[in-house]
C-alpha atoms as a PDB file:
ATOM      1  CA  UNK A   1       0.000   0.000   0.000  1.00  0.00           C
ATOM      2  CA  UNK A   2       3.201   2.223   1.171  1.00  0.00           C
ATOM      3  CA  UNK A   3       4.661   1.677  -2.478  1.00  0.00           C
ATOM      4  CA  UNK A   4       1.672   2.421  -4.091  1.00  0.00           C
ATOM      5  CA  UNK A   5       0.890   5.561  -2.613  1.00  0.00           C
ATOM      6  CA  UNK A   6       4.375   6.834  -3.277  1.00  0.00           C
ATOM      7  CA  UNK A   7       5.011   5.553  -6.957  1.00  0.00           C
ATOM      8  CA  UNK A   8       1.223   7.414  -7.234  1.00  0.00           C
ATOM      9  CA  UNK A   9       3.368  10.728  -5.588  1.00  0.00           C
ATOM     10  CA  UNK A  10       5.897  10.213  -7.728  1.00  0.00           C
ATOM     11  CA  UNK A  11       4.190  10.361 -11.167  1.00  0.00           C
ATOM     12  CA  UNK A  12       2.080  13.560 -10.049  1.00  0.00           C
ATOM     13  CA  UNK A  13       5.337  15.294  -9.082  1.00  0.00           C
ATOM     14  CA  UNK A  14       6.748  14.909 -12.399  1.00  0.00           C
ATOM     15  CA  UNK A  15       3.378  15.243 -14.345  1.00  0.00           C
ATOM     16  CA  UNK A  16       3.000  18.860 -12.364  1.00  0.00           C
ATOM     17  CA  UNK A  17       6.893  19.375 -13.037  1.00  0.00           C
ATOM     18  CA  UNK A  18       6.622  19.037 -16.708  1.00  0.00           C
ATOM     19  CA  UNK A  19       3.415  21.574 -16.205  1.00  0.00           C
ATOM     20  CA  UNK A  20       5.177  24.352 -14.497  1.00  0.00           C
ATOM     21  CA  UNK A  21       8.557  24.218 -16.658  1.00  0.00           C
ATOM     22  CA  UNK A  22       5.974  24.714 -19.689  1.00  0.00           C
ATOM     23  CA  UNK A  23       4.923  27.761 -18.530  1.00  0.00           C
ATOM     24  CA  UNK A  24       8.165  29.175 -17.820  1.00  0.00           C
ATOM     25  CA  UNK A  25       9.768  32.194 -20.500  1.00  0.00           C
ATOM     26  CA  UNK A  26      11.726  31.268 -22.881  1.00  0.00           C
ATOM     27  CA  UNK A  27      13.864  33.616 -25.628  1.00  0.00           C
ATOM     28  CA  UNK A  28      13.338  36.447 -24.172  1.00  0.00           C
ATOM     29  CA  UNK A  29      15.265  39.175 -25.629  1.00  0.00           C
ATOM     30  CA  UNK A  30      18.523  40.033 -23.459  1.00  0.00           C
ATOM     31  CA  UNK A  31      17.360  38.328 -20.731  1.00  0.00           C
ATOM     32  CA  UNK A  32      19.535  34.770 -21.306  1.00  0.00           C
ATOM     33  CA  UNK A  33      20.851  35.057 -17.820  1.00  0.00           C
ATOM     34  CA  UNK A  34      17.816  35.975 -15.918  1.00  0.00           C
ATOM     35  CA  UNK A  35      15.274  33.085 -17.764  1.00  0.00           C
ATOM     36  CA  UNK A  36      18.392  30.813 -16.756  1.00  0.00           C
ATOM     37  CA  UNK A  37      18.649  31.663 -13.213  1.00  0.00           C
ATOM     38  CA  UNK A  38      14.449  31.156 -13.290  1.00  0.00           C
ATOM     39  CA  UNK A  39      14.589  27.623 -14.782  1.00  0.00           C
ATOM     40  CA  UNK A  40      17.479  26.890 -12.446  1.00  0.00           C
ATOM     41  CA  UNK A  41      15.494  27.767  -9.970  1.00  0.00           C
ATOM     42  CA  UNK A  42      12.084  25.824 -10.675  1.00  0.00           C
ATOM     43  CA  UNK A  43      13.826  22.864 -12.408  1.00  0.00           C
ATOM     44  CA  UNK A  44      16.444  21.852  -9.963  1.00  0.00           C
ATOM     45  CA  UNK A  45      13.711  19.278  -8.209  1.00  0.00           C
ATOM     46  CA  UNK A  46      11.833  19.614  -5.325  1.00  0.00           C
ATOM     47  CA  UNK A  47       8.392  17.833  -4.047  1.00  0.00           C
ATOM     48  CA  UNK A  48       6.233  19.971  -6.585  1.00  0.00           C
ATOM     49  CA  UNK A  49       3.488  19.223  -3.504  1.00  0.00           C
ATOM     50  CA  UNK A  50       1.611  23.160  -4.194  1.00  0.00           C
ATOM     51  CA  UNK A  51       1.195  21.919  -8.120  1.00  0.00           C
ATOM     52  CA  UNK A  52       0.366  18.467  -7.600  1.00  0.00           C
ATOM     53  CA  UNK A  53      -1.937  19.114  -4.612  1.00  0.00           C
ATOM     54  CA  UNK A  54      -3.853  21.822  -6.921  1.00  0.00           C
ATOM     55  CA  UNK A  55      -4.290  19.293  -9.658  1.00  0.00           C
ATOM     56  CA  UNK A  56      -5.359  16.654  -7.322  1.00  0.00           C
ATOM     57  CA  UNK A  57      -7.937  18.504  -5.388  1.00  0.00           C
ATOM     58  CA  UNK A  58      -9.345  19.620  -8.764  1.00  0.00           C
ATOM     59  CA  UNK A  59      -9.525  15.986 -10.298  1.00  0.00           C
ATOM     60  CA  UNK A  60     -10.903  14.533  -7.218  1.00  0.00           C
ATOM     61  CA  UNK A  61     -13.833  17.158  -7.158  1.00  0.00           C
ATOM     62  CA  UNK A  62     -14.181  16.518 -11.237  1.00  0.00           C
ATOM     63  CA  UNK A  63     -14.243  12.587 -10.568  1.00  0.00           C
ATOM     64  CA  UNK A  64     -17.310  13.370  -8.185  1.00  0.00           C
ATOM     65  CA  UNK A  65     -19.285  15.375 -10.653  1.00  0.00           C
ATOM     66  CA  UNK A  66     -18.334  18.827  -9.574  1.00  0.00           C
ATOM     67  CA  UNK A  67     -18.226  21.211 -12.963  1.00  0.00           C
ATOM     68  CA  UNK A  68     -16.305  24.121 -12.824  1.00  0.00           C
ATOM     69  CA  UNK A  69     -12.989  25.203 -15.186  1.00  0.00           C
ATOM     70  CA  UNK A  70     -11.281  23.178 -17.786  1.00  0.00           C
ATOM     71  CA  UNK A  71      -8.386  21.350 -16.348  1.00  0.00           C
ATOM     72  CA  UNK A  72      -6.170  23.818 -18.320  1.00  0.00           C
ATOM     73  CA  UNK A  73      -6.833  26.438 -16.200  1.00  0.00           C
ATOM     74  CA  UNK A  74      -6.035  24.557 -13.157  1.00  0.00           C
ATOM     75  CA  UNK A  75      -2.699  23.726 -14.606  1.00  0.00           C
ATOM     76  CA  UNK A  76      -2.209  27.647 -15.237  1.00  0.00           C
ATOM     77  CA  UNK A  77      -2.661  28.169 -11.626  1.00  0.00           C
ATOM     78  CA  UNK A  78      -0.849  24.771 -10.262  1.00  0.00           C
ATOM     79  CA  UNK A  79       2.370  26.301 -12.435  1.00  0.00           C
ATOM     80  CA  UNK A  80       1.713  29.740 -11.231  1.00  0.00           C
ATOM     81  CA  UNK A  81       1.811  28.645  -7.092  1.00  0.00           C
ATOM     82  CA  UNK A  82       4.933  26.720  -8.103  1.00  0.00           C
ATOM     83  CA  UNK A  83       6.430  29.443  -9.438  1.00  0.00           C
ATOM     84  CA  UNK A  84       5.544  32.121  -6.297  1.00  0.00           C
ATOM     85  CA  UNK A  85       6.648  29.167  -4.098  1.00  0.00           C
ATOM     86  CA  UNK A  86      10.513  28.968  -6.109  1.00  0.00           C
ATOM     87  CA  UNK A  87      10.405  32.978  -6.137  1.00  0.00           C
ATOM     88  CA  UNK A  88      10.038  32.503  -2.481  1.00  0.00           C
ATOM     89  CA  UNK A  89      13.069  30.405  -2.050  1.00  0.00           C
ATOM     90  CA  UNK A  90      15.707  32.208  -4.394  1.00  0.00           C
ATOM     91  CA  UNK A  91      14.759  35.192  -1.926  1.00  0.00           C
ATOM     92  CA  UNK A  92      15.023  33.567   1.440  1.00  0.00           C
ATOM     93  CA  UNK A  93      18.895  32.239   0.529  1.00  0.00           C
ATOM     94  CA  UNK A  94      19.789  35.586   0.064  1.00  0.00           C
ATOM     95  CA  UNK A  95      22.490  36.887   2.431  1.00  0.00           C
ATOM     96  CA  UNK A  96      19.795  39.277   3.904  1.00  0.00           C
ATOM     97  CA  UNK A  97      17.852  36.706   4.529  1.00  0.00           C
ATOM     98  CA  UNK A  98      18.943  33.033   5.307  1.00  0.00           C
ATOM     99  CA  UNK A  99      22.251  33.005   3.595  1.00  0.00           C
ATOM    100  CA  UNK A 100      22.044  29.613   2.528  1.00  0.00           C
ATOM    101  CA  UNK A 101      24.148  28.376  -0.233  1.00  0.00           C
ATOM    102  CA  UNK A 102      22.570  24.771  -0.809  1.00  0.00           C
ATOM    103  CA  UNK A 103      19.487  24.007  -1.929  1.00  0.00           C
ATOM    104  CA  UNK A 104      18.478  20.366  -3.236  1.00  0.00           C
ATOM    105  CA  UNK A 105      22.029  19.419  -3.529  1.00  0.00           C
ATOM    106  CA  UNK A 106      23.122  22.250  -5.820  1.00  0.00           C
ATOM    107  CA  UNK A 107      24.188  25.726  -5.088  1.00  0.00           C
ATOM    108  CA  UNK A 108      22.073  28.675  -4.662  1.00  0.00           C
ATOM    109  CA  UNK A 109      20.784  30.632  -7.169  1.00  0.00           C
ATOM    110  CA  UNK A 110      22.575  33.729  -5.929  1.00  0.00           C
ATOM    111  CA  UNK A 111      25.833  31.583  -5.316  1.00  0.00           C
ATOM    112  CA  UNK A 112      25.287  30.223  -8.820  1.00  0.00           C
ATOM    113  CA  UNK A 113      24.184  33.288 -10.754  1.00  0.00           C
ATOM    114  CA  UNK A 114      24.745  36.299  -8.331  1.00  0.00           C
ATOM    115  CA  UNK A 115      23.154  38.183  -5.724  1.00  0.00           C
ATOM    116  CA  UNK A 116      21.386  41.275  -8.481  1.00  0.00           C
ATOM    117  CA  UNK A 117      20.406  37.918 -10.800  1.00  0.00           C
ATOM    118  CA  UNK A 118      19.078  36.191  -7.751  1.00  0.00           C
ATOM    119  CA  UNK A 119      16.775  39.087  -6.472  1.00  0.00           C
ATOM    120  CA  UNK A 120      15.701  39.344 -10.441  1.00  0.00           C
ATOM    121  CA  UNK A 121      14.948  35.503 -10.921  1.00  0.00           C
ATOM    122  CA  UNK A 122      12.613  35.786  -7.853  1.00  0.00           C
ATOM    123  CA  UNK A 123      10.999  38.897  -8.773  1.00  0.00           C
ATOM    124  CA  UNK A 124      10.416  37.876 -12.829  1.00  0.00           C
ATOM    125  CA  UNK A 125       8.891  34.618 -11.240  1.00  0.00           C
ATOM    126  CA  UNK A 126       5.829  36.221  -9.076  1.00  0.00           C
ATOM    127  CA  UNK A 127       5.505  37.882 -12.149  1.00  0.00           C
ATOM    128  CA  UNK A 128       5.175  35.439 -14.566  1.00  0.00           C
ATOM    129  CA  UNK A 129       3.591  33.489 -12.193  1.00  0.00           C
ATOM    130  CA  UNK A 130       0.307  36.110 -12.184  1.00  0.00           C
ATOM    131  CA  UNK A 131       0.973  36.440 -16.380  1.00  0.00           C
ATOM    132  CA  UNK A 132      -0.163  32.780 -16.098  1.00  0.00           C
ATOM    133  CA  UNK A 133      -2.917  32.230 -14.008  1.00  0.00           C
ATOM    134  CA  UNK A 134      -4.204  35.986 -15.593  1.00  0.00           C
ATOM    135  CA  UNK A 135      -3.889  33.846 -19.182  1.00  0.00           C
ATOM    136  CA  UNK A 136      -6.757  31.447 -17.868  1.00  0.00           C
ATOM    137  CA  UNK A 137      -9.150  34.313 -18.398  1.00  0.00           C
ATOM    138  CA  UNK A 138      -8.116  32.838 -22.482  1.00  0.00           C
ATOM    139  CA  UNK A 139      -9.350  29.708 -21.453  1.00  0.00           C
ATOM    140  CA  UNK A 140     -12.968  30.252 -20.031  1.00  0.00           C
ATOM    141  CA  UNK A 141     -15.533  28.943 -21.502  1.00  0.00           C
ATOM    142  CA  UNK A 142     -18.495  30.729 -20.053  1.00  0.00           C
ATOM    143  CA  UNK A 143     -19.041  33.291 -17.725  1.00  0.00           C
ATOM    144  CA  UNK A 144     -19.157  30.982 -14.326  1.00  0.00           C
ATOM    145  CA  UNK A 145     -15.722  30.072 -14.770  1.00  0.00           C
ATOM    146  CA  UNK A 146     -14.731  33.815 -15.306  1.00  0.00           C
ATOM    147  CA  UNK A 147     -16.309  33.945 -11.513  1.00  0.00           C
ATOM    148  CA  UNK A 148     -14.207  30.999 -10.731  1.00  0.00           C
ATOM    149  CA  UNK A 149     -11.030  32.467 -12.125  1.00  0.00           C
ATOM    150  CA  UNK A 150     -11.227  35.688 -10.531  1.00  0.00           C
ATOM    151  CA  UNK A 151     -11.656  34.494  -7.166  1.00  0.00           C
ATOM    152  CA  UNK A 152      -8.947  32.152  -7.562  1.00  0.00           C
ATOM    153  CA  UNK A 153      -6.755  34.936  -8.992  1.00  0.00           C
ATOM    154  CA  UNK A 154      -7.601  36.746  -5.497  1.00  0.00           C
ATOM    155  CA  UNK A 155      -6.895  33.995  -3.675  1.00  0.00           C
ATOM    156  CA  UNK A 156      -3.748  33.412  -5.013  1.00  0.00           C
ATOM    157  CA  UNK A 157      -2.493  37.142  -4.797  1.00  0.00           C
ATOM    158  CA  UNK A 158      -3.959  37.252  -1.144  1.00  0.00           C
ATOM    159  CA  UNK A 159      -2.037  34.073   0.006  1.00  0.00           C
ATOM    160  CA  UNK A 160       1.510  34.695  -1.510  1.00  0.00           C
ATOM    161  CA  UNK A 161       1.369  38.523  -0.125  1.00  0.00           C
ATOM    162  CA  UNK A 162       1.486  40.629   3.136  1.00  0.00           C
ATOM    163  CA  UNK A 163      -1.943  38.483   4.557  1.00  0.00           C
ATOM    164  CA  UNK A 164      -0.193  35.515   3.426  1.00  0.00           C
ATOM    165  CA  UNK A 165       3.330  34.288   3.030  1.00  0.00           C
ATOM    166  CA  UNK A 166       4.838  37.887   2.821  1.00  0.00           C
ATOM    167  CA  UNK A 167       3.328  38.464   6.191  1.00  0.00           C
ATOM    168  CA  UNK A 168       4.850  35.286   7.590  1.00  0.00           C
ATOM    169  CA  UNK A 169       7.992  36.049   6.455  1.00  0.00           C
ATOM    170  CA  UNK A 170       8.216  39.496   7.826  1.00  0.00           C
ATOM    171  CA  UNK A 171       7.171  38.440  11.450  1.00  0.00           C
ATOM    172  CA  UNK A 172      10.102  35.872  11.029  1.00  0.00           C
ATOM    173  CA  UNK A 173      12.515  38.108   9.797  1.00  0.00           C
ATOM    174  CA  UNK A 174      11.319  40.726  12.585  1.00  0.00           C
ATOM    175  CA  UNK A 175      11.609  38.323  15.548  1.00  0.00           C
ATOM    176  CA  UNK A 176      15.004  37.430  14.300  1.00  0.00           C
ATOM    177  CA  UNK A 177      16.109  41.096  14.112  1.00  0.00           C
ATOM    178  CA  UNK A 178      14.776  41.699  17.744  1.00  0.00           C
ATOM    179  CA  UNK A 179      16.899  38.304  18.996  1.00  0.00           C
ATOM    180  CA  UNK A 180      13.782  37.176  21.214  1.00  0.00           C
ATOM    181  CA  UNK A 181      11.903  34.034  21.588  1.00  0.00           C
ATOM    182  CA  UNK A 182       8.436  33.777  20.235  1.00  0.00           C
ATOM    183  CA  UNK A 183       5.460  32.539  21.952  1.00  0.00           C
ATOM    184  CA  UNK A 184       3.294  29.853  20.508  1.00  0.00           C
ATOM    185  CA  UNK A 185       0.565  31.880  18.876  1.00  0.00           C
ATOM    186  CA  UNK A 186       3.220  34.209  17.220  1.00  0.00           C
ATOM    187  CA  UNK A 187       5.270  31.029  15.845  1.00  0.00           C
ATOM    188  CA  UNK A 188       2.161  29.722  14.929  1.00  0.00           C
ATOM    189  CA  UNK A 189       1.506  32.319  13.103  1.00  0.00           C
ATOM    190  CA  UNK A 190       4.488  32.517  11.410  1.00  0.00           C
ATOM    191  CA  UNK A 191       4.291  28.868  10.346  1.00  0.00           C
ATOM    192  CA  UNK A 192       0.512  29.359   9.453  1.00  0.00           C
ATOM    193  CA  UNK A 193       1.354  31.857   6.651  1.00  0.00           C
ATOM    194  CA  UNK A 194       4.973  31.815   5.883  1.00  0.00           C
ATOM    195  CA  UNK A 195       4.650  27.710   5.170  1.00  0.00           C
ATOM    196  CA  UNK A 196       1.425  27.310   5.005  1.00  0.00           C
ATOM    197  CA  UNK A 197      -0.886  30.076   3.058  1.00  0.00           C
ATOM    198  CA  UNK A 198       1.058  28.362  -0.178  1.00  0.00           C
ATOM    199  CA  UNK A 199      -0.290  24.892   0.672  1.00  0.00           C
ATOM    200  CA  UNK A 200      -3.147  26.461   1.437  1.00  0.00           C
ATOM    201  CA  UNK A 201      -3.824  28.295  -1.770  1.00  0.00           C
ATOM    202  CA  UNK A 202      -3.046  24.745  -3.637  1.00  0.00           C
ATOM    203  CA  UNK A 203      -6.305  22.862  -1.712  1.00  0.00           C
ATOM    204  CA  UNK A 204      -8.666  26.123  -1.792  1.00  0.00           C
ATOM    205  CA  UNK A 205      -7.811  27.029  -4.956  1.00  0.00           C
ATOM    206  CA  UNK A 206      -7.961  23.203  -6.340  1.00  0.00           C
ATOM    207  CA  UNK A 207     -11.343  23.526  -4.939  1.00  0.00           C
ATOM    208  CA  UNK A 208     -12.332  26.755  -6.503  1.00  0.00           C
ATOM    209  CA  UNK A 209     -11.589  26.237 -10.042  1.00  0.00           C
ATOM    210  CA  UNK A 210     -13.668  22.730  -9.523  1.00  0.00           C
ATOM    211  CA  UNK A 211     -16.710  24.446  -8.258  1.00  0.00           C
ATOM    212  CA  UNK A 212     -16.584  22.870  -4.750  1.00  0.00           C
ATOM    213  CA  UNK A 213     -19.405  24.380  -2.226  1.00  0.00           C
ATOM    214  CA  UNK A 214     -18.290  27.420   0.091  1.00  0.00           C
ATOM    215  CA  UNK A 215     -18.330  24.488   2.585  1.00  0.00           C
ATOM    216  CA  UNK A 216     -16.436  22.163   1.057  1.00  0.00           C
ATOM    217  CA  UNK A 217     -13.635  25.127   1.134  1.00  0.00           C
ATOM    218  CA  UNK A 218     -13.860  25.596   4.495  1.00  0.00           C
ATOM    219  CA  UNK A 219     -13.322  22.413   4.998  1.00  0.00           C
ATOM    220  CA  UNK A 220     -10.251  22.310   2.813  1.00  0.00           C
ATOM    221  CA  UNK A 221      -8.902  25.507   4.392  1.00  0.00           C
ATOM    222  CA  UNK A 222      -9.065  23.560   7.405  1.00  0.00           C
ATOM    223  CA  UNK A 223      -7.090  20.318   6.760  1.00  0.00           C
ATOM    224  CA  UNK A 224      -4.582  23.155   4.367  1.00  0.00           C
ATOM    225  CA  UNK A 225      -3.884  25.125   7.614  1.00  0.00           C
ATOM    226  CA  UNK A 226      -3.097  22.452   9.490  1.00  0.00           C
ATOM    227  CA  UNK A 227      -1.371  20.506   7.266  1.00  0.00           C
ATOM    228  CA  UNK A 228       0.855  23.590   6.660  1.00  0.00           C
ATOM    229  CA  UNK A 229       1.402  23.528  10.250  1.00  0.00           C
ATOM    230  CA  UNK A 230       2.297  19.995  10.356  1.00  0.00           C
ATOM    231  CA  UNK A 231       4.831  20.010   7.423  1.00  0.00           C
ATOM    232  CA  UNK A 232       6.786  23.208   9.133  1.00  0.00           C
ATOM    233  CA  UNK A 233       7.225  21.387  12.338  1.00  0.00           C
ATOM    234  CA  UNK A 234       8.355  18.828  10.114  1.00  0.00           C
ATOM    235  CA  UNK A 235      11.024  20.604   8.584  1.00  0.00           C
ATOM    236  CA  UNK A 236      12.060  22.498  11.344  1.00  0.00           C
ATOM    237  CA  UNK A 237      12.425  18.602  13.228  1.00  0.00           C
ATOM    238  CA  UNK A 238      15.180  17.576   9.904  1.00  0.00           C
ATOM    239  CA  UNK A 239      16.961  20.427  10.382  1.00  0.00           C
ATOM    240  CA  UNK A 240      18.046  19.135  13.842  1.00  0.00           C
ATOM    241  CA  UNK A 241      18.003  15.171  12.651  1.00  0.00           C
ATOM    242  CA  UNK A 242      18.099  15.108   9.249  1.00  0.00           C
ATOM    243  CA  UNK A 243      20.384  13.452   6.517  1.00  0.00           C
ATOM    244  CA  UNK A 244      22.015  16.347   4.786  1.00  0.00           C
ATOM    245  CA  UNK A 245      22.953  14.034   1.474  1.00  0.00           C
ATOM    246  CA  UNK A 246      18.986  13.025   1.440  1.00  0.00           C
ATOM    247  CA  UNK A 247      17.521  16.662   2.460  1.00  0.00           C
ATOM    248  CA  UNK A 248      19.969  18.282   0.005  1.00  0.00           C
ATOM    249  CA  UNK A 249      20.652  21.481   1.865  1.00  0.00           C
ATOM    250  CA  UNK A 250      22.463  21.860   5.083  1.00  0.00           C
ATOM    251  CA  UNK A 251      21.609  21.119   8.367  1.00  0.00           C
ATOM    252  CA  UNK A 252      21.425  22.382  11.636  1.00  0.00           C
ATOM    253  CA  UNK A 253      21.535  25.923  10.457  1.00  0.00           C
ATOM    254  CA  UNK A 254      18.390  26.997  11.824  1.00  0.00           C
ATOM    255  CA  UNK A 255      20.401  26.479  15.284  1.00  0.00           C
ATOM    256  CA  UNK A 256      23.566  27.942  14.128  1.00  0.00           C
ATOM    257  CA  UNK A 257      21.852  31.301  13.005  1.00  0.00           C
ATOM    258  CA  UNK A 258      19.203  31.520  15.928  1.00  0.00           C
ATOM    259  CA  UNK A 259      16.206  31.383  14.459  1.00  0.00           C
ATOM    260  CA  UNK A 260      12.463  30.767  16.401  1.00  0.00           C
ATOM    261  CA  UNK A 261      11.897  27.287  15.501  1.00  0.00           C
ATOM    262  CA  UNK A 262       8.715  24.833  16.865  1.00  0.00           C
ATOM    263  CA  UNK A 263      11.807  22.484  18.223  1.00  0.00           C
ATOM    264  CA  UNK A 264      13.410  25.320  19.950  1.00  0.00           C
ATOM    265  CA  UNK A 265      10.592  26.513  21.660  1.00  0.00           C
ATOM    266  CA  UNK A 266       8.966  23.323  22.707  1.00  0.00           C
ATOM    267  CA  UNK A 267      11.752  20.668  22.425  1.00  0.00           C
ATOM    268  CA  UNK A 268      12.194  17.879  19.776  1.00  0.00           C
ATOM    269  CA  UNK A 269       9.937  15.308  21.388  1.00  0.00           C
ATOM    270  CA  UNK A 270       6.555  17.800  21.440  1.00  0.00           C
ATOM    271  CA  UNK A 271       7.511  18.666  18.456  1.00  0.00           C
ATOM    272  CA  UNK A 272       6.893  15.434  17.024  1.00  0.00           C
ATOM    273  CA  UNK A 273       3.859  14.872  18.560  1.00  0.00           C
ATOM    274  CA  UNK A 274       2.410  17.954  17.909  1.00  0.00           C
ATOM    275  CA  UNK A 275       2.847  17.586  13.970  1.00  0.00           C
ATOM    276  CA  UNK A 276       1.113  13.875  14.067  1.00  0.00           C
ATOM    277  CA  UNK A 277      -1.804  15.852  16.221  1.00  0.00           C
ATOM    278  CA  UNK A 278      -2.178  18.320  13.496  1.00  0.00           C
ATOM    279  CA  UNK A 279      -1.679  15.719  10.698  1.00  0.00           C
ATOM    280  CA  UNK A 280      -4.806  14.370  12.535  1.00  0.00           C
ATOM    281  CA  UNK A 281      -6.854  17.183  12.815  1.00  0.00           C
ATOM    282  CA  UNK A 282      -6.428  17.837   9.068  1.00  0.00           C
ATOM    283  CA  UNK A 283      -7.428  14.144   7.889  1.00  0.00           C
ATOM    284  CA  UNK A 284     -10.837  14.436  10.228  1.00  0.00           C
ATOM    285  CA  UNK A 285     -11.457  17.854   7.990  1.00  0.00           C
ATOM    286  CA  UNK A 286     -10.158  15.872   4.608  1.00  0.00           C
ATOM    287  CA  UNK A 287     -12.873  12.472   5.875  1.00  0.00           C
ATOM    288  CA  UNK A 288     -16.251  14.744   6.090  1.00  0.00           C
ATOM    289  CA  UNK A 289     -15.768  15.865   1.772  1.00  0.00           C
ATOM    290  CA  UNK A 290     -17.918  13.548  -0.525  1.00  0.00           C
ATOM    291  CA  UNK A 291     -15.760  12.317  -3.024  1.00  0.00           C
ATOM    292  CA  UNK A 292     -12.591  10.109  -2.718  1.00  0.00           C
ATOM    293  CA  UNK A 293      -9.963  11.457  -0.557  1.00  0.00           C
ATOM    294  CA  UNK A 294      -7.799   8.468  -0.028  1.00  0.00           C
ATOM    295  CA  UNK A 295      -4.365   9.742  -1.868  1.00  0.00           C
ATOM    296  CA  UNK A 296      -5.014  13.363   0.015  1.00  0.00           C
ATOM    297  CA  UNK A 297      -5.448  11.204   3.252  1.00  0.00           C
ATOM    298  CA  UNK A 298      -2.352   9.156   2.483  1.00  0.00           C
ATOM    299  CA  UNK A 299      -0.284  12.407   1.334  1.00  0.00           C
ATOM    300  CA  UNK A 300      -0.560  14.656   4.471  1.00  0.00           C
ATOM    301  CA  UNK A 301      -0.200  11.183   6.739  1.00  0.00           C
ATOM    302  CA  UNK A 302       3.223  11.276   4.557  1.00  0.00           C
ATOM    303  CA  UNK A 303       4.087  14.978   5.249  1.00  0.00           C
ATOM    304  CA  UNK A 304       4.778  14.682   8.932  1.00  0.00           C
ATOM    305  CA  UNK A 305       6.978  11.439   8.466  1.00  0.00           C
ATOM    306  CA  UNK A 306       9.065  12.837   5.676  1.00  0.00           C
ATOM    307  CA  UNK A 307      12.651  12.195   5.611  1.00  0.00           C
ATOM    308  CA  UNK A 308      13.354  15.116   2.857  1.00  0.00           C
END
């Protein structure tokens, strides 16, 4: 069962892969470097969970009847998270931010391609990333799933910006600045938008463009947050016990640089409780939708036992 849920992963994550490079710029005019740098960024692996989770959510609510967009305007917005999620990354390695130099086994792309090149490759990427869920407006086929597109479109801008992952980042940088612990609701916070708003856009917005029910988004919302929650705790639970060769990025650095993390706060052994609590809480949200949820089930059960 084990196998087949992860050979099932493993051909969405490289279906949604070949999706998002598609979308990506190419010959552009003077701009060899900077499209180089972006496919660097996007193309040199990951999990490709936003995309895949997108798709996934959409299918499932198709394969129960629900009628909402084409699937070709869910894969517009499954590249564009992917692409705000990469943007997001290129930034955070910066030396102003985490000064990280690994990523996925390879350098950086401002170790690889400069710190100007870097800061451009992450900008050009929001952007084309809202040039390609905006070209789904092409794709509608009646006015409903204009509707549809818009408030995904909103969604997506909403989640990736200062009430979002933006936001998160800026009470992390903030707290880091300031050299003080943060208490549980401000950490929470923190993981809530700076981790999770992008995993939440991918179920909500899956859900949107299928023409789910306002509370069958609620209800996705609800296992997103805290399966956002659950994956952060996660990470920040490799970063003291991880395998660096397998993670591809260095270890123990959230240590070495100080930074408010759920195991410094509450200890490595809570924190691994905590993130199987959450993983619960989300699959009781994921069990009350009508359709078949057994791969999302399976998937966040996965997250908070990852070894990468």
């Amino acid at each position: 069962m084990k196998m087949k849920f992860e050979e099932e992963l493993s051909l969405k994550a490289r279906a949604a892969e070949s999706t998002v490079l598609s979308y990506l710029p190419k010959n552009v005019k003077n701009c060899d470097n900077l499209t180089a740098a972006m496919e660097y960024s996007v193309g040199s692996g990951g999990k490709r969970l936003r995309p895949l989770i997108l798709l996934h959510v959409f299918d499932m609510f198709a394969a129960a009847g629900k009628k909402g967009t084409d699937r070709v305007v869910a894969e517009r917005f499954a590249s564009a998270l992917e692409m705000i999620h990469s943007y997001s990354l290129v930034h955070d390695d910066l030396p102003a931010m985490d000064n990280d130099t690994l990523r996925r086994n390879n350098p950086t792309v401002w170790v690889k391609y400069g710190e100007a090149m870097a800061i451009l490759a992450g900008d050009a990427l929001l952007n084309q990333a809202f040039e390609t869920a905006g070209g789904a407006f092409d794709e509608a086929g009646d006015e409903r799933s204009l509707r549809l597109i818009a408030r995904a479109i909103r969604y997506l801008g909403t989640k990736s910006g200062i009430r979002g992952m933006v936001g998160g980042q800026c009470v992390d940088v903030e707290s880091e600045k300031k050299q003080i612990p943060l208490d549980k609701d401000t950490l929470l916070y923190v993981h809530e938008n700076k981790t999770g708003a992008l995993l939440e856009a991918s179920f909500v917005i899956g859900g949107i463009l299928a023409g789910a029910s306002d509370e069958e988004l609620k209800l996705l919302q609800d296992a997103a947050l805290k399966t956002g929650i659950a994956f952060q705790i996660r990470d920040d639970i490799l970063d003291v016990e991880g395998d660096e060769q397998i993670l591809g990025k260095n270890i123990g650095s959230d240590e070495e640089s100080g930074k408010n993390t759920y195991v410094s706060l509450f200890g490595l052994d809570t924190a691994k409780k905590d993130a199987v609590i959450y993983s619960e809480q989300a699959v009781e949200s994921i069990g009350k939708l009508n359709c078949d949820t057994s791969f999302l089930v399976s998937l966040v059960e996965y997250l908070t036992d990852r070894k990468y």
